[in-house]
PDB file of N, CA and C in Angstrom:
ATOM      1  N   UNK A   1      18.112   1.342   2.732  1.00  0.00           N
ATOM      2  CA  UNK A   1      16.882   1.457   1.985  1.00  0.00           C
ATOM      3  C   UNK A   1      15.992   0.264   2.322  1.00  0.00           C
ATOM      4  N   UNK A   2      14.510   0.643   2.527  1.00  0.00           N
ATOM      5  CA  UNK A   2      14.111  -0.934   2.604  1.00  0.00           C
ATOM      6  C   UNK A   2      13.439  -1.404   1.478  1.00  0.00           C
ATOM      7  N   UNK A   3      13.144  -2.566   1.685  1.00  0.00           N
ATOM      8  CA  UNK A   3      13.000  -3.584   0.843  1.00  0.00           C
ATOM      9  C   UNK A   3      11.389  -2.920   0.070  1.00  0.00           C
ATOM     10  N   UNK A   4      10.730  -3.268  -1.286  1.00  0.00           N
ATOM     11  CA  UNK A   4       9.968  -3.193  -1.594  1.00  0.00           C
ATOM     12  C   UNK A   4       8.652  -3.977  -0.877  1.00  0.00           C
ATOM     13  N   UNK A   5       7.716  -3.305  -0.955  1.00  0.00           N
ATOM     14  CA  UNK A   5       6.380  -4.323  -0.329  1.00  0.00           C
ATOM     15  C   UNK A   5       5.922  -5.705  -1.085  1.00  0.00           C
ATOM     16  N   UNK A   6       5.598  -6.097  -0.334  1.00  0.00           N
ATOM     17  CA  UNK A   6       5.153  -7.584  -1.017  1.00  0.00           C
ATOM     18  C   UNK A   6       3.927  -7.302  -1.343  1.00  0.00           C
ATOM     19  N   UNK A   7       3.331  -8.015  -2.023  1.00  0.00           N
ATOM     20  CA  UNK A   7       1.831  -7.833  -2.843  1.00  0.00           C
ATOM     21  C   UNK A   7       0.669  -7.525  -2.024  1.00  0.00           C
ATOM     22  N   UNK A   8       0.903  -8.445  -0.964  1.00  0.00           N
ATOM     23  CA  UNK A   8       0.013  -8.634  -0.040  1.00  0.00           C
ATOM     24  C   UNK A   8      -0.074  -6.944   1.046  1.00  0.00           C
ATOM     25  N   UNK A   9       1.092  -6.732   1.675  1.00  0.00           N
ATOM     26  CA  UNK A   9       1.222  -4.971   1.618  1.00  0.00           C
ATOM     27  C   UNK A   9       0.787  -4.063   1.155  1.00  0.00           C
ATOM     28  N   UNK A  10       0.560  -3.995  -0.650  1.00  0.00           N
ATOM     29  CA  UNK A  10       0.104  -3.215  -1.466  1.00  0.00           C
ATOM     30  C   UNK A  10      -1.136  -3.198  -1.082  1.00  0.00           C
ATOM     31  N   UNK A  11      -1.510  -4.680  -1.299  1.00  0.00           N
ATOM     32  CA  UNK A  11      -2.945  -4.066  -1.270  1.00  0.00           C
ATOM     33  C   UNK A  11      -3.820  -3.867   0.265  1.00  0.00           C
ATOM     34  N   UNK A  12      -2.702  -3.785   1.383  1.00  0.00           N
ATOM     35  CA  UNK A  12      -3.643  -3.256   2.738  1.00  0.00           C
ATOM     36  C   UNK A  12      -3.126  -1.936   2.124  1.00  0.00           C
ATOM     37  N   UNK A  13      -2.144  -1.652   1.588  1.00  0.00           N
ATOM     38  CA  UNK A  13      -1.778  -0.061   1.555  1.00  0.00           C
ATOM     39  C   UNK A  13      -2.925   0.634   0.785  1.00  0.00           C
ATOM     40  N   UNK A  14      -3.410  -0.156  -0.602  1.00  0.00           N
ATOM     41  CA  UNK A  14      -4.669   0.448  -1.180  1.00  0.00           C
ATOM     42  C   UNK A  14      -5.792   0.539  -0.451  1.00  0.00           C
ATOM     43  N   UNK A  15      -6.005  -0.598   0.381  1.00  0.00           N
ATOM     44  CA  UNK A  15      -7.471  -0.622   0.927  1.00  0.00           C
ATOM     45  C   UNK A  15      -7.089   1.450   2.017  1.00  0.00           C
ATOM     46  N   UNK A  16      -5.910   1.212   2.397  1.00  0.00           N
ATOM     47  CA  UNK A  16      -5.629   2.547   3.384  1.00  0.00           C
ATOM     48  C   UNK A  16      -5.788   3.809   2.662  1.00  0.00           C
ATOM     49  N   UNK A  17      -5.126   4.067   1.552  1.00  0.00           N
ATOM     50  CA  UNK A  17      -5.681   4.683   0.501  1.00  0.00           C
ATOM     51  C   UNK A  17      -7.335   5.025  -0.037  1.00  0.00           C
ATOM     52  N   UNK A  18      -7.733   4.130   0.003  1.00  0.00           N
ATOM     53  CA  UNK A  18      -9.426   4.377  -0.616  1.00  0.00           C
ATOM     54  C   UNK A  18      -9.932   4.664   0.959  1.00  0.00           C
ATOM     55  N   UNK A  19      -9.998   4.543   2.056  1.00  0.00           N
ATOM     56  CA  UNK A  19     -10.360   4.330   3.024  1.00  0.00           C
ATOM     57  C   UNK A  19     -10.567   6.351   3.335  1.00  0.00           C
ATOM     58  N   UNK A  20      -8.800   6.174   3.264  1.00  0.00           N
ATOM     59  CA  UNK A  20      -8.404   8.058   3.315  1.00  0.00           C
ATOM     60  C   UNK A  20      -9.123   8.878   2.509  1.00  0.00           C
ATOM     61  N   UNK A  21      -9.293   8.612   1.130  1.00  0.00           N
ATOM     62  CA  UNK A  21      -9.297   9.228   0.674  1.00  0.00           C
ATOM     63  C   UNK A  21     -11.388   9.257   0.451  1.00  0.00           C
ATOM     64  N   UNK A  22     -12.127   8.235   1.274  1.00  0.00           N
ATOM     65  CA  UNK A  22     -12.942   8.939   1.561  1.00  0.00           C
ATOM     66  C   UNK A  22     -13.298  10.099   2.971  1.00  0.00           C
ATOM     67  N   UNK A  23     -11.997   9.968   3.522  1.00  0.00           N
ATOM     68  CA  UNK A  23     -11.863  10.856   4.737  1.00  0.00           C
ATOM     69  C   UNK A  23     -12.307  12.045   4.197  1.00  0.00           C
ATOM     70  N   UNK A  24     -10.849  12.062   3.273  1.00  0.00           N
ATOM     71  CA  UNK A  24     -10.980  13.532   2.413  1.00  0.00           C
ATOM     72  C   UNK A  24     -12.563  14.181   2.076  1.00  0.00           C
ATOM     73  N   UNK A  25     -13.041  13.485   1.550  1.00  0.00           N
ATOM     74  CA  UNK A  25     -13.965  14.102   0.971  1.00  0.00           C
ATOM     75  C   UNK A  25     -15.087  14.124   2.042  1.00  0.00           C
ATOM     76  N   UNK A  26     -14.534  13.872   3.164  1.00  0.00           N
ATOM     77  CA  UNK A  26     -15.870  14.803   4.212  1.00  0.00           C
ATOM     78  C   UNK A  26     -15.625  16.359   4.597  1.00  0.00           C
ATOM     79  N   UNK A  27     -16.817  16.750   5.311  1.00  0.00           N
ATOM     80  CA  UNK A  27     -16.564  18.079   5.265  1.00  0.00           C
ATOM     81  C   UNK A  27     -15.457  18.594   6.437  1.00  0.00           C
ATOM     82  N   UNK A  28     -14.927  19.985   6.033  1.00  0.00           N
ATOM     83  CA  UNK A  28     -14.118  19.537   6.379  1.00  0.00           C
ATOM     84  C   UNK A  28     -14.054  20.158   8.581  1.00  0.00           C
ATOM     85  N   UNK A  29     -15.180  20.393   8.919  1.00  0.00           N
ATOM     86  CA  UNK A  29     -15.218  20.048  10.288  1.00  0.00           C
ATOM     87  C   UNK A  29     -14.829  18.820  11.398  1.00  0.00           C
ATOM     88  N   UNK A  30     -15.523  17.527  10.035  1.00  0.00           N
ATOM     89  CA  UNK A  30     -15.251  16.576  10.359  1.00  0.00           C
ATOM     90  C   UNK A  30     -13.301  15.789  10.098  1.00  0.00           C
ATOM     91  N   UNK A  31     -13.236  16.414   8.894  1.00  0.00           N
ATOM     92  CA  UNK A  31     -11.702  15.451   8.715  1.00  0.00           C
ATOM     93  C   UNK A  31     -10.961  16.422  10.091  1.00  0.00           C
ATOM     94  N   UNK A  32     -11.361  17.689  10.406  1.00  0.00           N
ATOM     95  CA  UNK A  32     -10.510  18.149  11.634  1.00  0.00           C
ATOM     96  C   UNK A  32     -10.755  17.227  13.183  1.00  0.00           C
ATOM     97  N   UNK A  33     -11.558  16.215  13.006  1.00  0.00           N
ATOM     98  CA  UNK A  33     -11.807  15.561  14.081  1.00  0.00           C
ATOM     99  C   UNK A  33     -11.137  14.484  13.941  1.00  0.00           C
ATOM    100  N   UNK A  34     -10.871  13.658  12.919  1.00  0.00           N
ATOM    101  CA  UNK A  34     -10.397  12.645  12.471  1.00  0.00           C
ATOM    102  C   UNK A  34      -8.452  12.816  12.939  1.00  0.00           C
ATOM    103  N   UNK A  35      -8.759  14.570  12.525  1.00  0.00           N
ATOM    104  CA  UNK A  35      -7.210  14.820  12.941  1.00  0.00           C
ATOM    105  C   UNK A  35      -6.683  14.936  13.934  1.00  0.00           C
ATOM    106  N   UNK A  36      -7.801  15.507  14.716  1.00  0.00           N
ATOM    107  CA  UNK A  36      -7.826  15.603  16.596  1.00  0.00           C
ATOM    108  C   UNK A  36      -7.984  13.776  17.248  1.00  0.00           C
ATOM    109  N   UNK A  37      -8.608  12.915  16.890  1.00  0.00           N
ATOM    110  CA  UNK A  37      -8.292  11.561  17.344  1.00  0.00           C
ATOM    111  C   UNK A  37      -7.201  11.101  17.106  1.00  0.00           C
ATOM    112  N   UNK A  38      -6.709  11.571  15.377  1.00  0.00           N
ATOM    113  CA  UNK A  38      -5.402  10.915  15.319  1.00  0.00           C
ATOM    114  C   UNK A  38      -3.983  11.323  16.330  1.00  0.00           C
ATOM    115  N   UNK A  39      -4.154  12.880  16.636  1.00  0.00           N
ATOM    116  CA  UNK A  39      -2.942  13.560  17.509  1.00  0.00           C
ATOM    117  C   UNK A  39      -2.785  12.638  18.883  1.00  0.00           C
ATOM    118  N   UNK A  40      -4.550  12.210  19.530  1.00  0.00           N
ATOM    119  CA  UNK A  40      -4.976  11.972  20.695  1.00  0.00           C
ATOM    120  C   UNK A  40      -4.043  10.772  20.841  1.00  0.00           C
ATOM    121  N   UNK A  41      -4.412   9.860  20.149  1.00  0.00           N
ATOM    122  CA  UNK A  41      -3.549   8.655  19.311  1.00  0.00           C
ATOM    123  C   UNK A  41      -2.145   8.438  19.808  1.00  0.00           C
ATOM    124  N   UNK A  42      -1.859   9.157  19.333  1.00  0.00           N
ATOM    125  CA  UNK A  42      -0.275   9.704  19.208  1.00  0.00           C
ATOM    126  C   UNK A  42       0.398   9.700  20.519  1.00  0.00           C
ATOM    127  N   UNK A  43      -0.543  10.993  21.113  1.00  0.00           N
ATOM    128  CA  UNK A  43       0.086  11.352  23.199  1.00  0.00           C
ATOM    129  C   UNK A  43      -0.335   9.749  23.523  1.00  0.00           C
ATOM    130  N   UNK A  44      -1.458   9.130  23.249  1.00  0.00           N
ATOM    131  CA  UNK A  44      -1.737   7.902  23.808  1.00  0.00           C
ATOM    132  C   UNK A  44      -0.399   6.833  23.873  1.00  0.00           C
ATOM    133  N   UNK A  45       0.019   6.655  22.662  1.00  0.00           N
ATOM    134  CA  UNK A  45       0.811   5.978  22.445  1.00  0.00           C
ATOM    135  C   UNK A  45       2.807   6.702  22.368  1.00  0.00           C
ATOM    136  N   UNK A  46       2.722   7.791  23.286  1.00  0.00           N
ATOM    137  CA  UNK A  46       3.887   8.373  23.134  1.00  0.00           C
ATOM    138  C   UNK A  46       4.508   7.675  23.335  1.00  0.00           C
ATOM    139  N   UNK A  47       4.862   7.149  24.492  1.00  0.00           N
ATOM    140  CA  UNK A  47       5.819   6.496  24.754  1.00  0.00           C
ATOM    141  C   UNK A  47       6.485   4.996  24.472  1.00  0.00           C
ATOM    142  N   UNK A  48       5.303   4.184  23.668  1.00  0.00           N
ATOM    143  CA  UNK A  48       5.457   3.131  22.702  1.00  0.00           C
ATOM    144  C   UNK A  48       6.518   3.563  21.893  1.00  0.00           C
ATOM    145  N   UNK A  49       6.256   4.208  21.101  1.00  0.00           N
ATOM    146  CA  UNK A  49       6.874   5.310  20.012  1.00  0.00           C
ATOM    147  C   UNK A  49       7.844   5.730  20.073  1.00  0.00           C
ATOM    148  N   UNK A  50       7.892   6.366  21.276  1.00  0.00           N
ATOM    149  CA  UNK A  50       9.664   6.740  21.677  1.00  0.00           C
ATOM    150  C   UNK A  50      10.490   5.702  21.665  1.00  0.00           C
ATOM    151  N   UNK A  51       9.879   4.793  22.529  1.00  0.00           N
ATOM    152  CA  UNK A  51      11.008   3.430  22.622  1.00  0.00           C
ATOM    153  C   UNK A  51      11.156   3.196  21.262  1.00  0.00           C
ATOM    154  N   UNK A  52      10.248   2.739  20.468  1.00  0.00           N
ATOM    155  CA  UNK A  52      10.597   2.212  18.983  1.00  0.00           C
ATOM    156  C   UNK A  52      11.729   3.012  18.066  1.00  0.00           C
ATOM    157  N   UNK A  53      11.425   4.185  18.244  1.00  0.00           N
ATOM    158  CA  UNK A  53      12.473   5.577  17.761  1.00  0.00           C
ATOM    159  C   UNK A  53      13.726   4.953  18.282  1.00  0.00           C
ATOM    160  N   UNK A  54      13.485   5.359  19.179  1.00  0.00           N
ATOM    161  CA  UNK A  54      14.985   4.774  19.979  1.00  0.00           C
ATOM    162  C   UNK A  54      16.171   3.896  19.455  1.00  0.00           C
ATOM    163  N   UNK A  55      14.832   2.196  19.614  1.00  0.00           N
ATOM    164  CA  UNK A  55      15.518   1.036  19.027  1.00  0.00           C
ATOM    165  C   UNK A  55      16.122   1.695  17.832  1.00  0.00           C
ATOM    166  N   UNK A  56      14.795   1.873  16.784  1.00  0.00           N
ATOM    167  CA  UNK A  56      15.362   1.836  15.134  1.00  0.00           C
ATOM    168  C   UNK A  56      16.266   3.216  14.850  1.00  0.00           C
ATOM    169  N   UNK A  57      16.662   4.025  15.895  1.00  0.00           N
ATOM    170  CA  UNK A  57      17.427   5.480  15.246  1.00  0.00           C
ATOM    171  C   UNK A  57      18.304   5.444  16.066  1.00  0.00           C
ATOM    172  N   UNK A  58      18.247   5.179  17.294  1.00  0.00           N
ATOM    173  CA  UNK A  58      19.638   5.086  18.537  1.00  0.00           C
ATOM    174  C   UNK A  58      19.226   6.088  18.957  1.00  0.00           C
ATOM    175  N   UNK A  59      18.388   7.256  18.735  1.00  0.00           N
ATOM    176  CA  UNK A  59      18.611   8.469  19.459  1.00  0.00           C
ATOM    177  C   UNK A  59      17.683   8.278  20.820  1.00  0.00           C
ATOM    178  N   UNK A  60      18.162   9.380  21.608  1.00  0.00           N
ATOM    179  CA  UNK A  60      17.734   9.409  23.007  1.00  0.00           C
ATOM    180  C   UNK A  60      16.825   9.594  23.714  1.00  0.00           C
ATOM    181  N   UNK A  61      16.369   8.396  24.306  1.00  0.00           N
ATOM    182  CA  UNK A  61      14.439   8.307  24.451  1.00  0.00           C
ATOM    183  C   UNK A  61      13.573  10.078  24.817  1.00  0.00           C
ATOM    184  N   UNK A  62      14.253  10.373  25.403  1.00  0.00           N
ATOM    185  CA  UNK A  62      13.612  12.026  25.436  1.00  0.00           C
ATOM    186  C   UNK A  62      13.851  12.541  24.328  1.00  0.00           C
ATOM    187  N   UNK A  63      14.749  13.009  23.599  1.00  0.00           N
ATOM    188  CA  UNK A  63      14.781  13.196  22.038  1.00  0.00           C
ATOM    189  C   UNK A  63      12.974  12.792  20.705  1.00  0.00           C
ATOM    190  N   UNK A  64      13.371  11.014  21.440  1.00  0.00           N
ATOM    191  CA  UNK A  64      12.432  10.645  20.814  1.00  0.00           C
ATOM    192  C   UNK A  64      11.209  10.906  21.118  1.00  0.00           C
ATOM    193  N   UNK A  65      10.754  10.774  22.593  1.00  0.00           N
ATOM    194  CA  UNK A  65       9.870  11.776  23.273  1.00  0.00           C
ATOM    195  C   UNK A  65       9.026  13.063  22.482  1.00  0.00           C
ATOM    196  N   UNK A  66      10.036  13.785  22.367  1.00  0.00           N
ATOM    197  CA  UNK A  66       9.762  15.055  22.151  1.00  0.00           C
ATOM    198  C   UNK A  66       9.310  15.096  20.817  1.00  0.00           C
ATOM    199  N   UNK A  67       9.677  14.319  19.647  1.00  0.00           N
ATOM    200  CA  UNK A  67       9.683  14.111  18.483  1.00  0.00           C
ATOM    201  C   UNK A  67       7.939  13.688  17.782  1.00  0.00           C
ATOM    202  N   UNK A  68       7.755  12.920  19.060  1.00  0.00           N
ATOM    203  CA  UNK A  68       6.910  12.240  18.765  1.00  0.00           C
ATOM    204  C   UNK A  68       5.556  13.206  19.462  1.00  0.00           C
ATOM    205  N   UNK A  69       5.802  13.902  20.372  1.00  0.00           N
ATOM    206  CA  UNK A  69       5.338  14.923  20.626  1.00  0.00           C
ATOM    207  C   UNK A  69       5.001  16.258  19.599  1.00  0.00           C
ATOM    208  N   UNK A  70       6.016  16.674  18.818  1.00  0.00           N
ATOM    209  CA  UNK A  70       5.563  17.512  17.602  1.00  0.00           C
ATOM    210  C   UNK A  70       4.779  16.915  16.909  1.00  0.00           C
ATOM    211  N   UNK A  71       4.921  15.526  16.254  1.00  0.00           N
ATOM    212  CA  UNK A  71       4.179  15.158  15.236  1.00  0.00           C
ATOM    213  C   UNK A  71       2.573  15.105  15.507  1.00  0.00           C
ATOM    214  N   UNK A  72       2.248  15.023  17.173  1.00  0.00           N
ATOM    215  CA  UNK A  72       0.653  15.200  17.847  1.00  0.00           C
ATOM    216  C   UNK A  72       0.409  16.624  17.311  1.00  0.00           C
ATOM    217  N   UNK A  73       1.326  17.731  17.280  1.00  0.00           N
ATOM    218  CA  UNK A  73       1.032  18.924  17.866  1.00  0.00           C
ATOM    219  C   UNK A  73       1.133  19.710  16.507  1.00  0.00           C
ATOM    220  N   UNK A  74       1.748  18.779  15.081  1.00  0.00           N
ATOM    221  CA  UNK A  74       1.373  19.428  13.713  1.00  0.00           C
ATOM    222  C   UNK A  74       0.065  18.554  13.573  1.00  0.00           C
ATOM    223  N   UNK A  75       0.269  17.755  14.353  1.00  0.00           N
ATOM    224  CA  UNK A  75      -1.439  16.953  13.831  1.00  0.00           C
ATOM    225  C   UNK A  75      -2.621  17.956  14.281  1.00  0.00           C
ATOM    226  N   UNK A  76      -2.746  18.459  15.364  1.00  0.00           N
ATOM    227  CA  UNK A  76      -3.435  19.467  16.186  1.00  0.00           C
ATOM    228  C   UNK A  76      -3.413  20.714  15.082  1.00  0.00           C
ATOM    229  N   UNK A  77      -2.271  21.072  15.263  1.00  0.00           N
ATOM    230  CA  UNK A  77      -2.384  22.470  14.066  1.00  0.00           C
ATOM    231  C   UNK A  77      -3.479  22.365  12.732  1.00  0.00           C
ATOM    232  N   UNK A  78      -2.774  21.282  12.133  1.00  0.00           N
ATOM    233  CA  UNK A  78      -3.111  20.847  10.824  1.00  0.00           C
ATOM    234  C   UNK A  78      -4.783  20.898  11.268  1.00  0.00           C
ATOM    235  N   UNK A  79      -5.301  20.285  12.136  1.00  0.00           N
ATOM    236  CA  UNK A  79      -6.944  19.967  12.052  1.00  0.00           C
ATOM    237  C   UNK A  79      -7.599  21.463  12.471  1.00  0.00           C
ATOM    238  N   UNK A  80      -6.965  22.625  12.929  1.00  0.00           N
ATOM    239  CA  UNK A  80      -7.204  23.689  13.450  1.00  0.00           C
ATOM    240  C   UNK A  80      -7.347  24.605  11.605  1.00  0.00           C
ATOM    241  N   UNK A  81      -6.425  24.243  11.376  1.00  0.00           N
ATOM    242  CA  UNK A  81      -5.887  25.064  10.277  1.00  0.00           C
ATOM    243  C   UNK A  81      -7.021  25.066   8.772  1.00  0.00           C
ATOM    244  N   UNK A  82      -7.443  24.063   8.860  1.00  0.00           N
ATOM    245  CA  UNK A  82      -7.999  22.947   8.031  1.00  0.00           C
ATOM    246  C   UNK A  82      -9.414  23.535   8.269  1.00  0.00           C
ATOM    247  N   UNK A  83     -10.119  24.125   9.654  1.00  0.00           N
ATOM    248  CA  UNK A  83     -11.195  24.445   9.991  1.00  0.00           C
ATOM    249  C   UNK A  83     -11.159  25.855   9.173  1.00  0.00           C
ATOM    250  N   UNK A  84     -10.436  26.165   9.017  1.00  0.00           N
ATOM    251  CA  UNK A  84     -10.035  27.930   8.483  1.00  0.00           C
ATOM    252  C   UNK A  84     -10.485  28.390   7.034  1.00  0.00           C
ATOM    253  N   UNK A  85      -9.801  26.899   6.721  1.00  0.00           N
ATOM    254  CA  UNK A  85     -10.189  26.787   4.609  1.00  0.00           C
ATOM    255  C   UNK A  85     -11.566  26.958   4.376  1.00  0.00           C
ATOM    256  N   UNK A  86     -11.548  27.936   3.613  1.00  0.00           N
ATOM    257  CA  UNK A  86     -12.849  28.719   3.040  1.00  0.00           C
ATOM    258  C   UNK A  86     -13.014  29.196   1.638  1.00  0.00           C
ATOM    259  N   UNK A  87     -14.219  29.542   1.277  1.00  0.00           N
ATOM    260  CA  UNK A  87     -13.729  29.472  -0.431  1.00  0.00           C
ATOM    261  C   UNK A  87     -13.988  31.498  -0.236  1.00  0.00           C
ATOM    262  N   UNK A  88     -13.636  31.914  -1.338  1.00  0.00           N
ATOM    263  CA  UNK A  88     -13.678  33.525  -0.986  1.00  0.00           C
ATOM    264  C   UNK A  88     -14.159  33.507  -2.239  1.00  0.00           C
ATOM    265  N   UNK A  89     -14.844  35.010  -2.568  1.00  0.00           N
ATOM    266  CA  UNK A  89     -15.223  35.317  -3.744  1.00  0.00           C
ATOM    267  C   UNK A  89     -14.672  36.652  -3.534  1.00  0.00           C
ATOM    268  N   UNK A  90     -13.456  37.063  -4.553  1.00  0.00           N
ATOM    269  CA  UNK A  90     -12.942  38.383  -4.810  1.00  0.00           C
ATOM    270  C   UNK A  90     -13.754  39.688  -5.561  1.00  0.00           C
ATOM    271  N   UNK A  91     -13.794  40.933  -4.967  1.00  0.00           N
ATOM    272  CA  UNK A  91     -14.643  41.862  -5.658  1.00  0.00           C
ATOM    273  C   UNK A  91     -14.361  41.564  -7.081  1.00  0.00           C
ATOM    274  N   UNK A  92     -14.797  42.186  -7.812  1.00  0.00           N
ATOM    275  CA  UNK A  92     -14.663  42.392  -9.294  1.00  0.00           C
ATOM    276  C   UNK A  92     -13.728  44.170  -9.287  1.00  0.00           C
ATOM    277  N   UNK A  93     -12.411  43.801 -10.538  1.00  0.00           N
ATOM    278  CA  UNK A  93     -11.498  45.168 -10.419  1.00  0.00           C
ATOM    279  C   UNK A  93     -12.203  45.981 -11.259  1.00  0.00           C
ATOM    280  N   UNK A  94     -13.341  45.342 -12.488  1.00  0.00           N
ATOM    281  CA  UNK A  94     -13.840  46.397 -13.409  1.00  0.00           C
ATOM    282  C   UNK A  94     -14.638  45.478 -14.152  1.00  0.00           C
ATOM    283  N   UNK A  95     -16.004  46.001 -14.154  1.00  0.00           N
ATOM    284  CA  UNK A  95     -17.214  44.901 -14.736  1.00  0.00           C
ATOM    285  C   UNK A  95     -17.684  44.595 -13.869  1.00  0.00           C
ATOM    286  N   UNK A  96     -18.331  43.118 -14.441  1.00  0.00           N
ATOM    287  CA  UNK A  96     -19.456  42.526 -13.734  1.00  0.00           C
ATOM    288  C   UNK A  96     -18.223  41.020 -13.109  1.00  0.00           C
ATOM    289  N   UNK A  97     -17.531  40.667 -13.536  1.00  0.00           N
ATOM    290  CA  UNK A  97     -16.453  39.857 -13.600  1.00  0.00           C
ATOM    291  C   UNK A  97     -16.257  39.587 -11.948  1.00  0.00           C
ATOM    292  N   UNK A  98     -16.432  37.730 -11.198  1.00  0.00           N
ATOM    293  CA  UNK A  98     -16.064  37.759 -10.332  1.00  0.00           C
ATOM    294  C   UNK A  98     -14.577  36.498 -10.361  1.00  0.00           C
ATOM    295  N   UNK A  99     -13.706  37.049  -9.196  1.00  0.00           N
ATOM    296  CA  UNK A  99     -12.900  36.285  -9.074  1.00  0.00           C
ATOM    297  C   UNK A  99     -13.409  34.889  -8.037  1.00  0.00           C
ATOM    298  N   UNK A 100     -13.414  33.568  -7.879  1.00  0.00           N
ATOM    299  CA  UNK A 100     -13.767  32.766  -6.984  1.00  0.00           C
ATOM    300  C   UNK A 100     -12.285  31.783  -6.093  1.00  0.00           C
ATOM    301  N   UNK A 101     -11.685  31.566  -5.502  1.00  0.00           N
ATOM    302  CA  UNK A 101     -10.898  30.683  -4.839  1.00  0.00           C
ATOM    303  C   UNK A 101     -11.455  29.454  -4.093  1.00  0.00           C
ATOM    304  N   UNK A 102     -11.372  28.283  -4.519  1.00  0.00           N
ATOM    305  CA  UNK A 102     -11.979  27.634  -3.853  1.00  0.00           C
ATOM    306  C   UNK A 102     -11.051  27.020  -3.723  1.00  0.00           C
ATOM    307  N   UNK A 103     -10.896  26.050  -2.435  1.00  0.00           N
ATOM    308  CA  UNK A 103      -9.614  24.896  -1.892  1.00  0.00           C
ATOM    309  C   UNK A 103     -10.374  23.946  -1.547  1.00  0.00           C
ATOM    310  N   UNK A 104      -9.832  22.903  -2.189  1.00  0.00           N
ATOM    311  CA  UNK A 104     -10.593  21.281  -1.950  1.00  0.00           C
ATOM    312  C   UNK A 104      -9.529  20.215  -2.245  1.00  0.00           C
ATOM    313  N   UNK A 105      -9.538  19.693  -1.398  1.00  0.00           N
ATOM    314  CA  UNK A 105      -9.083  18.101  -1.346  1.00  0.00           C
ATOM    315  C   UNK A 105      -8.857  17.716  -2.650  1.00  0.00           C
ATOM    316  N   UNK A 106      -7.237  17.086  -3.299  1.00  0.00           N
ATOM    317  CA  UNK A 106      -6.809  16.723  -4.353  1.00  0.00           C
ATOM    318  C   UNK A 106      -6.642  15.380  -4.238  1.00  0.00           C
ATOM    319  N   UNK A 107      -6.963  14.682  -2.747  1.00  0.00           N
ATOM    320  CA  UNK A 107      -6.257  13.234  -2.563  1.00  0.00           C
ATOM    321  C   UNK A 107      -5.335  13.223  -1.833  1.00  0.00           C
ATOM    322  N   UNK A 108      -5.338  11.781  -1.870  1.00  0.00           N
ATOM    323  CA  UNK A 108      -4.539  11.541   0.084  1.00  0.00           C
ATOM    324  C   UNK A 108      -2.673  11.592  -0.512  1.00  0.00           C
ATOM    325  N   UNK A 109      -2.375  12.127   0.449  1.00  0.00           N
ATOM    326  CA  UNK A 109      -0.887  12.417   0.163  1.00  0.00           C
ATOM    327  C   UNK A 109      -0.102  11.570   1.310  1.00  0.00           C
ATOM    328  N   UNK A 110       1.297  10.788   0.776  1.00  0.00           N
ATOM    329  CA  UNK A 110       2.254  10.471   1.686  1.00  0.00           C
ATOM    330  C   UNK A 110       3.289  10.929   2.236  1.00  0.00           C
ATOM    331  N   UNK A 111       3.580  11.360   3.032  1.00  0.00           N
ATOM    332  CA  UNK A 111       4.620  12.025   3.512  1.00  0.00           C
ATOM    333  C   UNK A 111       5.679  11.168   5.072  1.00  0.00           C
ATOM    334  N   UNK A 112       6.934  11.001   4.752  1.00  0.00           N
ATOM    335  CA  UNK A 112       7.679   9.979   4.894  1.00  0.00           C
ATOM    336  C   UNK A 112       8.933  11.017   6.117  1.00  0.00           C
ATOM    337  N   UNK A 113       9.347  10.620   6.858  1.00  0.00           N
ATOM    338  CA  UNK A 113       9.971  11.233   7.705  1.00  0.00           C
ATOM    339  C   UNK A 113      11.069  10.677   8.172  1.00  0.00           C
ATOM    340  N   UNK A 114      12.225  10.575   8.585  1.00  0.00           N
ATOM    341  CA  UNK A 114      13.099   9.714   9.493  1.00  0.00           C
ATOM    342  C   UNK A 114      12.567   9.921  10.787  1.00  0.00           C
TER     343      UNK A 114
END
């Protein structure tokens, strides 16, 4: 397990936080670009990455390779996917009565991986 952050951590982690989470709230053509630099990022730095995998997991630099390769290629999806979200307005089943769906940004989420 590691160690808790030191204070000083927290708060680059907040400044990363407020930073994101005005990402979020652009439209969302743009956060799909943000997502396409970040994937770009990623192939840029594959092979940094692998080695580091490597060191800290033991597993096998092509392993790690490849690994680090999906995570570009849900990044890619994700900014594709993201272009898709649309708000719909459902007929009405009886009346004047409309149904609306709208999807919007709740805030920046962490998600943690081995």
């Amino acid at each position: 397990m590691s160690p808790l952050p030191m204070p000083r951590s927290l708060m680059r982690l907040l400044r990363l936080r407020l930073r994101a989470s005005r990402i979020g709230a652009e439209p969302l053509p743009d956060r799909a670009i943000v997502l396409h630099r970040a994937a770009g990022l990623v192939r840029e730095r594959q092979d940094t990455i692998a080695h580091i995998l490597t060191l800290e997991q033991g597993k096998p630099l092509a392993e790690a390779r490849a690994e680090v390769g999906a995570v570009a290629a849900a990044l890619e999806w994700s900014a594709e996917e993201g272009k898709r979200v649309s708000h719909r307005v459902l007929p009405p089943r009886a009346g004047s009565k409309r149904f609306t769906i709208r999807k919007e940004s709740i805030g920046v989420t962490a998600a943690f991986s081995p």
